[in-house]
C-alpha atoms as a PDB file:
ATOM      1  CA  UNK A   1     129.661  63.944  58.378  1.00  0.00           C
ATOM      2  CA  UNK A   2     132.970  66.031  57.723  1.00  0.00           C
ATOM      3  CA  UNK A   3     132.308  67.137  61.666  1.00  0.00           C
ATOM      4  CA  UNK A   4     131.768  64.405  62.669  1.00  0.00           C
ATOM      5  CA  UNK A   5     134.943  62.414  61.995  1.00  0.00           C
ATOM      6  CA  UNK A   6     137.062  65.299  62.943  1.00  0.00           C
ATOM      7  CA  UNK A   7     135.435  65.205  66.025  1.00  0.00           C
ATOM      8  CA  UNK A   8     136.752  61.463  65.974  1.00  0.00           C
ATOM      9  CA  UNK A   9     139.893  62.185  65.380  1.00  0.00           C
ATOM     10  CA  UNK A  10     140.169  60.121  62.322  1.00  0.00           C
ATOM     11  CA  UNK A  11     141.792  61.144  59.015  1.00  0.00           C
ATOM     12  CA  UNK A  12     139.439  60.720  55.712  1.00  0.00           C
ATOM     13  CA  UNK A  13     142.074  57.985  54.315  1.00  0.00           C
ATOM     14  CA  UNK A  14     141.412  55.923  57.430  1.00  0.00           C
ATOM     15  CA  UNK A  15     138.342  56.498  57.285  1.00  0.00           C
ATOM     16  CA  UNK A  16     137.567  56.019  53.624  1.00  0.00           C
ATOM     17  CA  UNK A  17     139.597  52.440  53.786  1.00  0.00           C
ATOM     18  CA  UNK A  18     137.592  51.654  56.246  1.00  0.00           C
ATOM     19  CA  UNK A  19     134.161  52.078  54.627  1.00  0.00           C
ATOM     20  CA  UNK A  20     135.856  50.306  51.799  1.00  0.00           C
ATOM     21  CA  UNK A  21     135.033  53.242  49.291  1.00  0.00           C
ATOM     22  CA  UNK A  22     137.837  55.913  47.834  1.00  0.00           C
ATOM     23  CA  UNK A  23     138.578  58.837  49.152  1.00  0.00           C
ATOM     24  CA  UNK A  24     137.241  61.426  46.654  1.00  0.00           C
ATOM     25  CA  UNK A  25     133.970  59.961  47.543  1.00  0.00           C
ATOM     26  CA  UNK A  26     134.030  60.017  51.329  1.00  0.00           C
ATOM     27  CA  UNK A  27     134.849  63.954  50.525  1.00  0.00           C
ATOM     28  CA  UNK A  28     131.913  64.310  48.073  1.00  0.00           C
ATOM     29  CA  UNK A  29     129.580  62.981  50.809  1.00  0.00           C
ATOM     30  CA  UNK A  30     131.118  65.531  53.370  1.00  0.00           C
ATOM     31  CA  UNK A  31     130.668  68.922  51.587  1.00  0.00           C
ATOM     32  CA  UNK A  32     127.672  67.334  50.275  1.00  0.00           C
ATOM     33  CA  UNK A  33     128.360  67.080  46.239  1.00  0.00           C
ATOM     34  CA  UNK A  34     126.942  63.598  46.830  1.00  0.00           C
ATOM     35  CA  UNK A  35     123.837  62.006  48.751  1.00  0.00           C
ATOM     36  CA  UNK A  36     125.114  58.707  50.579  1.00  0.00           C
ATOM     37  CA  UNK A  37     123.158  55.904  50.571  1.00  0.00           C
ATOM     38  CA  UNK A  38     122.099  54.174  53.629  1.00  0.00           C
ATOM     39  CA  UNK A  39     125.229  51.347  52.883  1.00  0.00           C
ATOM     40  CA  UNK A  40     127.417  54.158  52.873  1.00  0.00           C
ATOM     41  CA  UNK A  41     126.525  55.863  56.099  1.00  0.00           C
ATOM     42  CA  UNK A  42     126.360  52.678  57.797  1.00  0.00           C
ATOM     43  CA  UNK A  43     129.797  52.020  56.575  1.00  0.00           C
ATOM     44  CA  UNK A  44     131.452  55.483  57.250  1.00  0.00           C
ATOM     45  CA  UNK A  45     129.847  55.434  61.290  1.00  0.00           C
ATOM     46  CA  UNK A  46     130.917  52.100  61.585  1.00  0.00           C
ATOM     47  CA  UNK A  47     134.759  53.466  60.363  1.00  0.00           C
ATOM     48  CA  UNK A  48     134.216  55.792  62.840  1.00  0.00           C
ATOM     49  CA  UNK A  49     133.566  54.045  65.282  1.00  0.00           C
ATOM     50  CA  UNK A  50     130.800  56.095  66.410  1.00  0.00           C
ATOM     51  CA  UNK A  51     128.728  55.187  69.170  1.00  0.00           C
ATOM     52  CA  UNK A  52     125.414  53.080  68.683  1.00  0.00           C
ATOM     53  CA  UNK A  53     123.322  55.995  70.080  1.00  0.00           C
ATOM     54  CA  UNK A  54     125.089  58.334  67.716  1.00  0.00           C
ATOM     55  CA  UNK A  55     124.505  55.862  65.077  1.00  0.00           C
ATOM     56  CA  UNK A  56     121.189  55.558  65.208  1.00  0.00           C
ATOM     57  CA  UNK A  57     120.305  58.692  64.904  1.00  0.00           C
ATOM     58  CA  UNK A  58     122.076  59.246  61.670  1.00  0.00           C
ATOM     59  CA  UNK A  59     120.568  55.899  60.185  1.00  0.00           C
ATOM     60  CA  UNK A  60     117.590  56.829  61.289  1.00  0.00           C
ATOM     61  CA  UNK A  61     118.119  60.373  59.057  1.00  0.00           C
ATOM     62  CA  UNK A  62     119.504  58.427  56.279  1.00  0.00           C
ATOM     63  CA  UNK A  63     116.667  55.542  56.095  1.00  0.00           C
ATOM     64  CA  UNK A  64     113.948  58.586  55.550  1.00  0.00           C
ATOM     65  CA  UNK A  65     114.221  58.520  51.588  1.00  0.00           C
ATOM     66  CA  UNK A  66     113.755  55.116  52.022  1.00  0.00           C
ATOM     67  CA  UNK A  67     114.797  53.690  48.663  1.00  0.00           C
ATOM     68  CA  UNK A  68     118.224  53.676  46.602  1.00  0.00           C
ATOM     69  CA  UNK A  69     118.530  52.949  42.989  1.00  0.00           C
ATOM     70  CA  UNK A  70     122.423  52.841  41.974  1.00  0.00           C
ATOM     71  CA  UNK A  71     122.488  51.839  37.802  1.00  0.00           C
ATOM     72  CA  UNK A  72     125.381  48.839  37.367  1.00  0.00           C
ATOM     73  CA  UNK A  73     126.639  51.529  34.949  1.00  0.00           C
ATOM     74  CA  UNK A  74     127.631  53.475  38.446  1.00  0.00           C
ATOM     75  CA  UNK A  75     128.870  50.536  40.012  1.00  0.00           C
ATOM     76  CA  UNK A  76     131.326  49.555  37.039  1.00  0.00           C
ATOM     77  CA  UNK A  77     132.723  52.931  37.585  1.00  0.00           C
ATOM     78  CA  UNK A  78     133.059  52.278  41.211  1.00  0.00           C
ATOM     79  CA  UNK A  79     134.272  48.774  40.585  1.00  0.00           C
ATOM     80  CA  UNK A  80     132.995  45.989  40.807  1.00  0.00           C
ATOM     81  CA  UNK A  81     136.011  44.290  43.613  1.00  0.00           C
ATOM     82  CA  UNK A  82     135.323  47.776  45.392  1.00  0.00           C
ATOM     83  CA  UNK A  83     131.336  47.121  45.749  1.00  0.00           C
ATOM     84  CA  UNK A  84     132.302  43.141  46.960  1.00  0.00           C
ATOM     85  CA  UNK A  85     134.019  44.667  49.694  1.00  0.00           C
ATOM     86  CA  UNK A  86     131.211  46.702  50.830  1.00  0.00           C
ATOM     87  CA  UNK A  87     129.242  43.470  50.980  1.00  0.00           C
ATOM     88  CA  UNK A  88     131.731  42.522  52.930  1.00  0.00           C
ATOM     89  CA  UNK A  89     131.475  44.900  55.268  1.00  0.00           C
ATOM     90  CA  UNK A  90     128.028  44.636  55.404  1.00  0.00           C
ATOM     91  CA  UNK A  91     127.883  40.834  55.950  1.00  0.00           C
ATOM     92  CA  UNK A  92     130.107  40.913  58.270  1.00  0.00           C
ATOM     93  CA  UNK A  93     127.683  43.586  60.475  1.00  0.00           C
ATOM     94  CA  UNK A  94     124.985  41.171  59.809  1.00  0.00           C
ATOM     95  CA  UNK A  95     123.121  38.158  61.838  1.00  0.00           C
ATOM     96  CA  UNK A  96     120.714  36.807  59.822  1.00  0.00           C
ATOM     97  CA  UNK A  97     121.230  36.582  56.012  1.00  0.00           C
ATOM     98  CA  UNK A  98     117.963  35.794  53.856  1.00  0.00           C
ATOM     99  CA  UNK A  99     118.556  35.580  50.247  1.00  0.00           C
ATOM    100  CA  UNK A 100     116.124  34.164  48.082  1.00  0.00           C
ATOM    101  CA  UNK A 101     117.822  33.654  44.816  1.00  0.00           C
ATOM    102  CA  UNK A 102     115.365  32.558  41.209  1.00  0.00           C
ATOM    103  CA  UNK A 103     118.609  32.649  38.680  1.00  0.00           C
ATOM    104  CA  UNK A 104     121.526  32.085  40.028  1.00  0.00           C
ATOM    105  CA  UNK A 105     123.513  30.422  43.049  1.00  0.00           C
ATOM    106  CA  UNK A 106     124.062  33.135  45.671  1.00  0.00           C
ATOM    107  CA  UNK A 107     127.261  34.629  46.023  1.00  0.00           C
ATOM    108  CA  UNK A 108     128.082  33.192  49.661  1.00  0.00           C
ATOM    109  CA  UNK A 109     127.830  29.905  47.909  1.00  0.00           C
ATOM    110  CA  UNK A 110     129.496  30.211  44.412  1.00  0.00           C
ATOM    111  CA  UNK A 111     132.581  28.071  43.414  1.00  0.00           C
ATOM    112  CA  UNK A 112     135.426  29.856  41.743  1.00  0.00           C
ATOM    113  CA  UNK A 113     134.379  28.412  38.648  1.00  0.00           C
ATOM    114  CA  UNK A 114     130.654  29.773  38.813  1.00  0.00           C
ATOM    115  CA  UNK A 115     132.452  33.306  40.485  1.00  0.00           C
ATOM    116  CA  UNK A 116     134.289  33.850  37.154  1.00  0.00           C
ATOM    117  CA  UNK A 117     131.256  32.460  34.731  1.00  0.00           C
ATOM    118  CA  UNK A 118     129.155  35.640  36.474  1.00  0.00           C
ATOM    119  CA  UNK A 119     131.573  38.059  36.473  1.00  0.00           C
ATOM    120  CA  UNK A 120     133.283  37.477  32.828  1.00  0.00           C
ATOM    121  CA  UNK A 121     129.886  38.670  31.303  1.00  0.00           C
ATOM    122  CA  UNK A 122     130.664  42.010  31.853  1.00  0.00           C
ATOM    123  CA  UNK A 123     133.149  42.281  30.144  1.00  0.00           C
ATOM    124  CA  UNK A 124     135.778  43.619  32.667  1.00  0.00           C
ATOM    125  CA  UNK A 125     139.287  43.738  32.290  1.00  0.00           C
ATOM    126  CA  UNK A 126     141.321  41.008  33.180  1.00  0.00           C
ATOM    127  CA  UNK A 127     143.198  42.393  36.064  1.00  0.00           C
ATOM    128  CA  UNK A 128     139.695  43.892  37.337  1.00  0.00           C
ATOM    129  CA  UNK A 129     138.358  40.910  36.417  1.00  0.00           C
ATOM    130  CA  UNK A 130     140.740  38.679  38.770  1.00  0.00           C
ATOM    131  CA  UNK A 131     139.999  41.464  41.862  1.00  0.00           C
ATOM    132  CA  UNK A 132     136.985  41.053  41.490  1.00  0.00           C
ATOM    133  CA  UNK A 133     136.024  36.829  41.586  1.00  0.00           C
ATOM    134  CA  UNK A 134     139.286  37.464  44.542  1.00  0.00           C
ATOM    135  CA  UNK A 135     136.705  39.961  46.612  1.00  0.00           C
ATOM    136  CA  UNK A 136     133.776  37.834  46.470  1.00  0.00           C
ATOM    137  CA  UNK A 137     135.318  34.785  47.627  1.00  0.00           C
ATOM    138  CA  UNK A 138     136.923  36.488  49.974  1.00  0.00           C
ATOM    139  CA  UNK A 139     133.347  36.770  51.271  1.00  0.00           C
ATOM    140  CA  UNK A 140     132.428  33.569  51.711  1.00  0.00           C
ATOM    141  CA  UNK A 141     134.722  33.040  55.026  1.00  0.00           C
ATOM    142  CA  UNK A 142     131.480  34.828  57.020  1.00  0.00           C
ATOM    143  CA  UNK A 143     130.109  31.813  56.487  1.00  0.00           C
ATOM    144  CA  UNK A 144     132.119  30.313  59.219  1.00  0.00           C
ATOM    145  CA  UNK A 145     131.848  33.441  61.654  1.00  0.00           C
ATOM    146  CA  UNK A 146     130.186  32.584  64.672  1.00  0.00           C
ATOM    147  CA  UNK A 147     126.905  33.977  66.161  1.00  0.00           C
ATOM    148  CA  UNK A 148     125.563  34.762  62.257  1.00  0.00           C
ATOM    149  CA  UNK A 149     122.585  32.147  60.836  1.00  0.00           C
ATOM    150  CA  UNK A 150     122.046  32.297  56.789  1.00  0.00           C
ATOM    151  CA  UNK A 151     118.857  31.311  54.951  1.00  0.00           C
ATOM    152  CA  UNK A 152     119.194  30.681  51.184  1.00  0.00           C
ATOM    153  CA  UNK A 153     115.986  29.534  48.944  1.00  0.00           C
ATOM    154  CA  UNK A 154     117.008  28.697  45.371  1.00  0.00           C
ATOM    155  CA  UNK A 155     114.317  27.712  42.783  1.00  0.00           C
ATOM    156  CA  UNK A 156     115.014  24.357  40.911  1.00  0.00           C
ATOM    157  CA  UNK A 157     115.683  25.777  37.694  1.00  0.00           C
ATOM    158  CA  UNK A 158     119.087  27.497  39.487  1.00  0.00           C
ATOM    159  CA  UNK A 159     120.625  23.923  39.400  1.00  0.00           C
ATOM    160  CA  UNK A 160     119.538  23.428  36.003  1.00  0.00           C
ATOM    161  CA  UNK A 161     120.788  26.786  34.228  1.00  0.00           C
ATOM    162  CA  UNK A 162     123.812  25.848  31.945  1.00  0.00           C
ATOM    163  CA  UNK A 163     126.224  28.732  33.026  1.00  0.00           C
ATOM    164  CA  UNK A 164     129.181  25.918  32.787  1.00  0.00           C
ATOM    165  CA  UNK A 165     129.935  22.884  31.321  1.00  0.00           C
ATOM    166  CA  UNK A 166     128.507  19.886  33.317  1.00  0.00           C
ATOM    167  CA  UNK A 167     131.487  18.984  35.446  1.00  0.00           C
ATOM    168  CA  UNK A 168     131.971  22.251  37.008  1.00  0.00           C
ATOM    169  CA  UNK A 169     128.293  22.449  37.238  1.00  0.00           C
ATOM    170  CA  UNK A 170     128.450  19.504  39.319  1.00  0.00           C
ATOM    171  CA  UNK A 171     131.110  20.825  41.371  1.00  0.00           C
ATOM    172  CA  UNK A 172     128.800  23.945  41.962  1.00  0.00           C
ATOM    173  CA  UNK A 173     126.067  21.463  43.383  1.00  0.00           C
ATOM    174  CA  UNK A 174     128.204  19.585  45.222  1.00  0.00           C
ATOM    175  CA  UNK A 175     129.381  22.997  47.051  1.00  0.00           C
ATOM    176  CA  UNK A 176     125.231  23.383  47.462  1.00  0.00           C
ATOM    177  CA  UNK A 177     125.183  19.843  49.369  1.00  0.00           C
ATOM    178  CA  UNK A 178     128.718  20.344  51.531  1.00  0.00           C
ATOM    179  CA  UNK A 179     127.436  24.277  52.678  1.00  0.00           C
ATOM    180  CA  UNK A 180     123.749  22.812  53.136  1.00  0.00           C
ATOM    181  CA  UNK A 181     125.639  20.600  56.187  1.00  0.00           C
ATOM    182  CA  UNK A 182     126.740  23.899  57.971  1.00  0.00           C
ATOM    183  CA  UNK A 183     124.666  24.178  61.508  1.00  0.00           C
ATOM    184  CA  UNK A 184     124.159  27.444  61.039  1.00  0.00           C
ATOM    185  CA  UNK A 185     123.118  27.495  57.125  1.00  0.00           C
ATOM    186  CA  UNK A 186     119.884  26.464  55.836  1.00  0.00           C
ATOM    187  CA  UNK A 187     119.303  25.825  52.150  1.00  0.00           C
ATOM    188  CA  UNK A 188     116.326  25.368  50.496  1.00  0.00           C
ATOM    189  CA  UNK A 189     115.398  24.748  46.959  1.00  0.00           C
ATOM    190  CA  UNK A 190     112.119  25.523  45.988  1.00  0.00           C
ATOM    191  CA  UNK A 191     110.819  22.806  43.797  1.00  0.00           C
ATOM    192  CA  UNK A 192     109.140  22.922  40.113  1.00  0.00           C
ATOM    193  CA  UNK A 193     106.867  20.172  40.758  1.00  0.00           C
ATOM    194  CA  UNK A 194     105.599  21.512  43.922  1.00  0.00           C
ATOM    195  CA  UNK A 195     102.371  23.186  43.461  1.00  0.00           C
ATOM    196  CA  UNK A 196     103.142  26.900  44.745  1.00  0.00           C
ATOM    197  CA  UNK A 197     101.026  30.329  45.564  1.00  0.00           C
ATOM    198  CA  UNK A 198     103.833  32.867  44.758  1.00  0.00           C
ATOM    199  CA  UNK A 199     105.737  34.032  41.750  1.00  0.00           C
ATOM    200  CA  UNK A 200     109.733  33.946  42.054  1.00  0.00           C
ATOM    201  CA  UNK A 201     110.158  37.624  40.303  1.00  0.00           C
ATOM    202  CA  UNK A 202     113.270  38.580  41.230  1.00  0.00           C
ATOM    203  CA  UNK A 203     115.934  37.871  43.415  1.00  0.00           C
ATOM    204  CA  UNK A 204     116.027  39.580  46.821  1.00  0.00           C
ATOM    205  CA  UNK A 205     118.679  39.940  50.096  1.00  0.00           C
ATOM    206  CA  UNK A 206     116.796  40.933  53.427  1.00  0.00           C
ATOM    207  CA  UNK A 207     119.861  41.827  56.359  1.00  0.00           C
ATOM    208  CA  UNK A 208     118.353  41.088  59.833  1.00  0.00           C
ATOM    209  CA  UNK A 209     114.885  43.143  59.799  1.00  0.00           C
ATOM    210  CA  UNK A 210     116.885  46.322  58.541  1.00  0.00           C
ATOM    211  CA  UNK A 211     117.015  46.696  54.962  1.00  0.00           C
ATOM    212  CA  UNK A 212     116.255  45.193  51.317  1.00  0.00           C
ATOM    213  CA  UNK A 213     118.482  44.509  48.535  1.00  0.00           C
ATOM    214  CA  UNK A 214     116.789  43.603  44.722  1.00  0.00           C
ATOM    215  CA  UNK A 215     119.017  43.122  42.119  1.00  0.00           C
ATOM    216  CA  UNK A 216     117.820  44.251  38.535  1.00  0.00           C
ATOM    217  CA  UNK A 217     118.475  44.353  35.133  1.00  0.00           C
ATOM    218  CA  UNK A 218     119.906  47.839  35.287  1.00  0.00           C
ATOM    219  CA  UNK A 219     120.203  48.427  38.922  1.00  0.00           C
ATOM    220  CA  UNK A 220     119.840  47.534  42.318  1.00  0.00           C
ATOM    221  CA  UNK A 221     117.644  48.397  44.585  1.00  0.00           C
ATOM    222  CA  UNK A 222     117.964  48.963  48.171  1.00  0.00           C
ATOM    223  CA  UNK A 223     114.570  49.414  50.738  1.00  0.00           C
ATOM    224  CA  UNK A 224     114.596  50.456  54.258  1.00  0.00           C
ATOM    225  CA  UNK A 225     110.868  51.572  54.818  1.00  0.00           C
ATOM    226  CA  UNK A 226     109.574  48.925  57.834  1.00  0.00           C
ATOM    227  CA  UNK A 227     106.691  48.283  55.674  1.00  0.00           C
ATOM    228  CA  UNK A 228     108.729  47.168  52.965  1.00  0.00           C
ATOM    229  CA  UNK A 229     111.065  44.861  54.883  1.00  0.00           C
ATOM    230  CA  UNK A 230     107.928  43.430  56.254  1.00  0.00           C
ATOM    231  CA  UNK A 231     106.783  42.554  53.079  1.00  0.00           C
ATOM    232  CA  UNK A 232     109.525  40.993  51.637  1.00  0.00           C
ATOM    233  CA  UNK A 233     110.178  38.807  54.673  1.00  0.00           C
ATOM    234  CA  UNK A 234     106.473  37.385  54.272  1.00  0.00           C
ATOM    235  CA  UNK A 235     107.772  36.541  50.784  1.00  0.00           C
ATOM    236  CA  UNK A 236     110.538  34.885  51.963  1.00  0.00           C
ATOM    237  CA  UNK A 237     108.794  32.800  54.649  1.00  0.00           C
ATOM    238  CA  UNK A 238     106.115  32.387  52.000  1.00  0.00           C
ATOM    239  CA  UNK A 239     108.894  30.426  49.585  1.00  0.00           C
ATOM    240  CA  UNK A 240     110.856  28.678  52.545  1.00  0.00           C
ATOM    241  CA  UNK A 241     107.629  26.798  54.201  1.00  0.00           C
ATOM    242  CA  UNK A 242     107.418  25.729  50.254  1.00  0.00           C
ATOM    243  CA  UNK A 243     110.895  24.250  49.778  1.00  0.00           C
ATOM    244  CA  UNK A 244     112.591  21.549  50.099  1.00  0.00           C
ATOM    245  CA  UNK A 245     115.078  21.349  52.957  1.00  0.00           C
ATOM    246  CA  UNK A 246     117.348  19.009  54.748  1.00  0.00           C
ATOM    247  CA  UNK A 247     117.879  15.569  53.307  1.00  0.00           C
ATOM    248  CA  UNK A 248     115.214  15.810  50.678  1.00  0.00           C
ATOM    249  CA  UNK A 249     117.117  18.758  49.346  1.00  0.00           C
ATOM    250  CA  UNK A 250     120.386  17.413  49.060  1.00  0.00           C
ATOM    251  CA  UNK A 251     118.514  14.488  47.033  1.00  0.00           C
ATOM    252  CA  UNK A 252     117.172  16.788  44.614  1.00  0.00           C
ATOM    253  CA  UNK A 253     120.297  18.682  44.068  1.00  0.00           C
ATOM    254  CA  UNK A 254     122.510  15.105  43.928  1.00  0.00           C
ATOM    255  CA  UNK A 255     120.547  13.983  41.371  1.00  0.00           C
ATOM    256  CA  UNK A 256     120.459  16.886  38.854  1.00  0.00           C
ATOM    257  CA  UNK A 257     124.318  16.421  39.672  1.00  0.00           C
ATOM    258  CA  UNK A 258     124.178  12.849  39.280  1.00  0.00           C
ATOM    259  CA  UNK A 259     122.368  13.836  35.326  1.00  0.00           C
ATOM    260  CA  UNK A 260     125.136  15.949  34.964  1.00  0.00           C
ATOM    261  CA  UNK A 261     128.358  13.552  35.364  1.00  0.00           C
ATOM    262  CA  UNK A 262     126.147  11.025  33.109  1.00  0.00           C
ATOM    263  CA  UNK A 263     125.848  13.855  30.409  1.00  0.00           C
ATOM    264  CA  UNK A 264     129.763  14.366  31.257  1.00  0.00           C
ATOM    265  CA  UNK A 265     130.848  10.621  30.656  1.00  0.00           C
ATOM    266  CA  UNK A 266     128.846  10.064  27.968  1.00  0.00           C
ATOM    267  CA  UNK A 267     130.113  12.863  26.194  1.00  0.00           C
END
């Protein structure tokens, strides 16, 4: 990698902004005191600004261990504003988005409210703290990009899962409804009184046909093996011909809001 780049002509700062990750770990990856993952190839080449041929061939080098496992523990010590911005940088490289989501509202479609309910769990420190709900909603303005399509499936129980008081829940479902109306974003919410064939397990991010993201208790997870992707995109389209969409959608999230502001006024 360290041959690379100077063969670019690029400094490691510029470089290392660029792939949104800190210098002492761009020059790990070079002399090789650290394995990249496939994120942070993809992000150095793309620094680069290598050319596709070249960077296929080192994807196609880095995809061969085929799945990454990076604790949370790692990522609090990266940061957790530093890892948004490699989202960023990934969504932004991205054309079709499917996230299908069993706990929690996505990311891409959080309110600042929701952002801050997620984040102050983990018991960051304040400034870190306000970085980091400042990074991910910095990420939502790719939902506006042109030329990208995103597919979100939610299961019911997302709407009803008391991570804030009921007016700012409502606000969270109303920002469901108003980013449902996007042309180029579908949301689905997968119902609990529809019969299904599938179990929701665990939430899961699949980036054009490329690669796999799972989120777990103590890590995620990140899958590039074609036979993999494959699967979880059956999943996916397994869920989404199950869901609600469209209008009947919005009805079903209006009217858990609609329970909400009740609860709120009577209160």
């Amino acid at each position: 990698m360290r041959k690379l780049r100077e063969a670019s002509g690029m400094e490691a700062k510029a470089v290392a902004r660029g792939a949104a990750m800190s210098r002492s770990k761009l020059s790990k990856i070079e002399t090789g005191n650290a394995a990249p993952s496939v994120t942070d190839v993809d992000c150095i080449l793309t620094a680069m600004g290598v050319s596709d041929q070249v960077k296929a061939e080192y994807m196609a080098a880095a995809r061969e261990a085929a799945t990454e496992v990076t604790a949370w523990r790692l990522i609090r010590r990266l940061g957790h504003s530093r890892k948004q911005e490699q989202v960023q940088a990934l969504e932004s490289r991205t054309t079709l988005l499917r996230l299908f989501q069993p706990s929690l509202v996505p990311g891409l479609l959080q309110t600042p409210e929701y952002v801050r309910a997620v984040f102050a769990r983990k018991g960051l420190p304040a400034e870190q703290l306000e970085r980091t709900i400042g990074a991910r909603l910095a990420r939502q303005s790719v939902l506006y990009a042109d030329g990208k399509e995103f597919r979100f499936i939610i299961t019911e129980s997302v709407l009803r899962w008391r991570i804030l008081p009921p007016l700012m829940m409502a606000g969270q479902l109303d920002r469901l409804v108003s980013v449902s109306r996007l042309p180029h974003v579908d949301v689905r919410v997968v119902a609990l009184s529809q019969p299904q064939n599938d179990f929701p397990g665990h939430s899961f991010s699949i980036r054009d046909d490329r690669t796999v993201t799972m989120e777990m208790a103590h890590a995620e997870t990140v899958v590039t093996d074609p036979r993999d992707v494959a699967l979880y995109v059956a999943k996916f389209e397994g869920f989404s011909a199950s869901a609600l969409s469209g209008d009947v959608m919005r009805e079903l999230v209006e009217s858990v809001r609609d329970d909400l502001l009740r609860e709120q006024e009577s209160g």
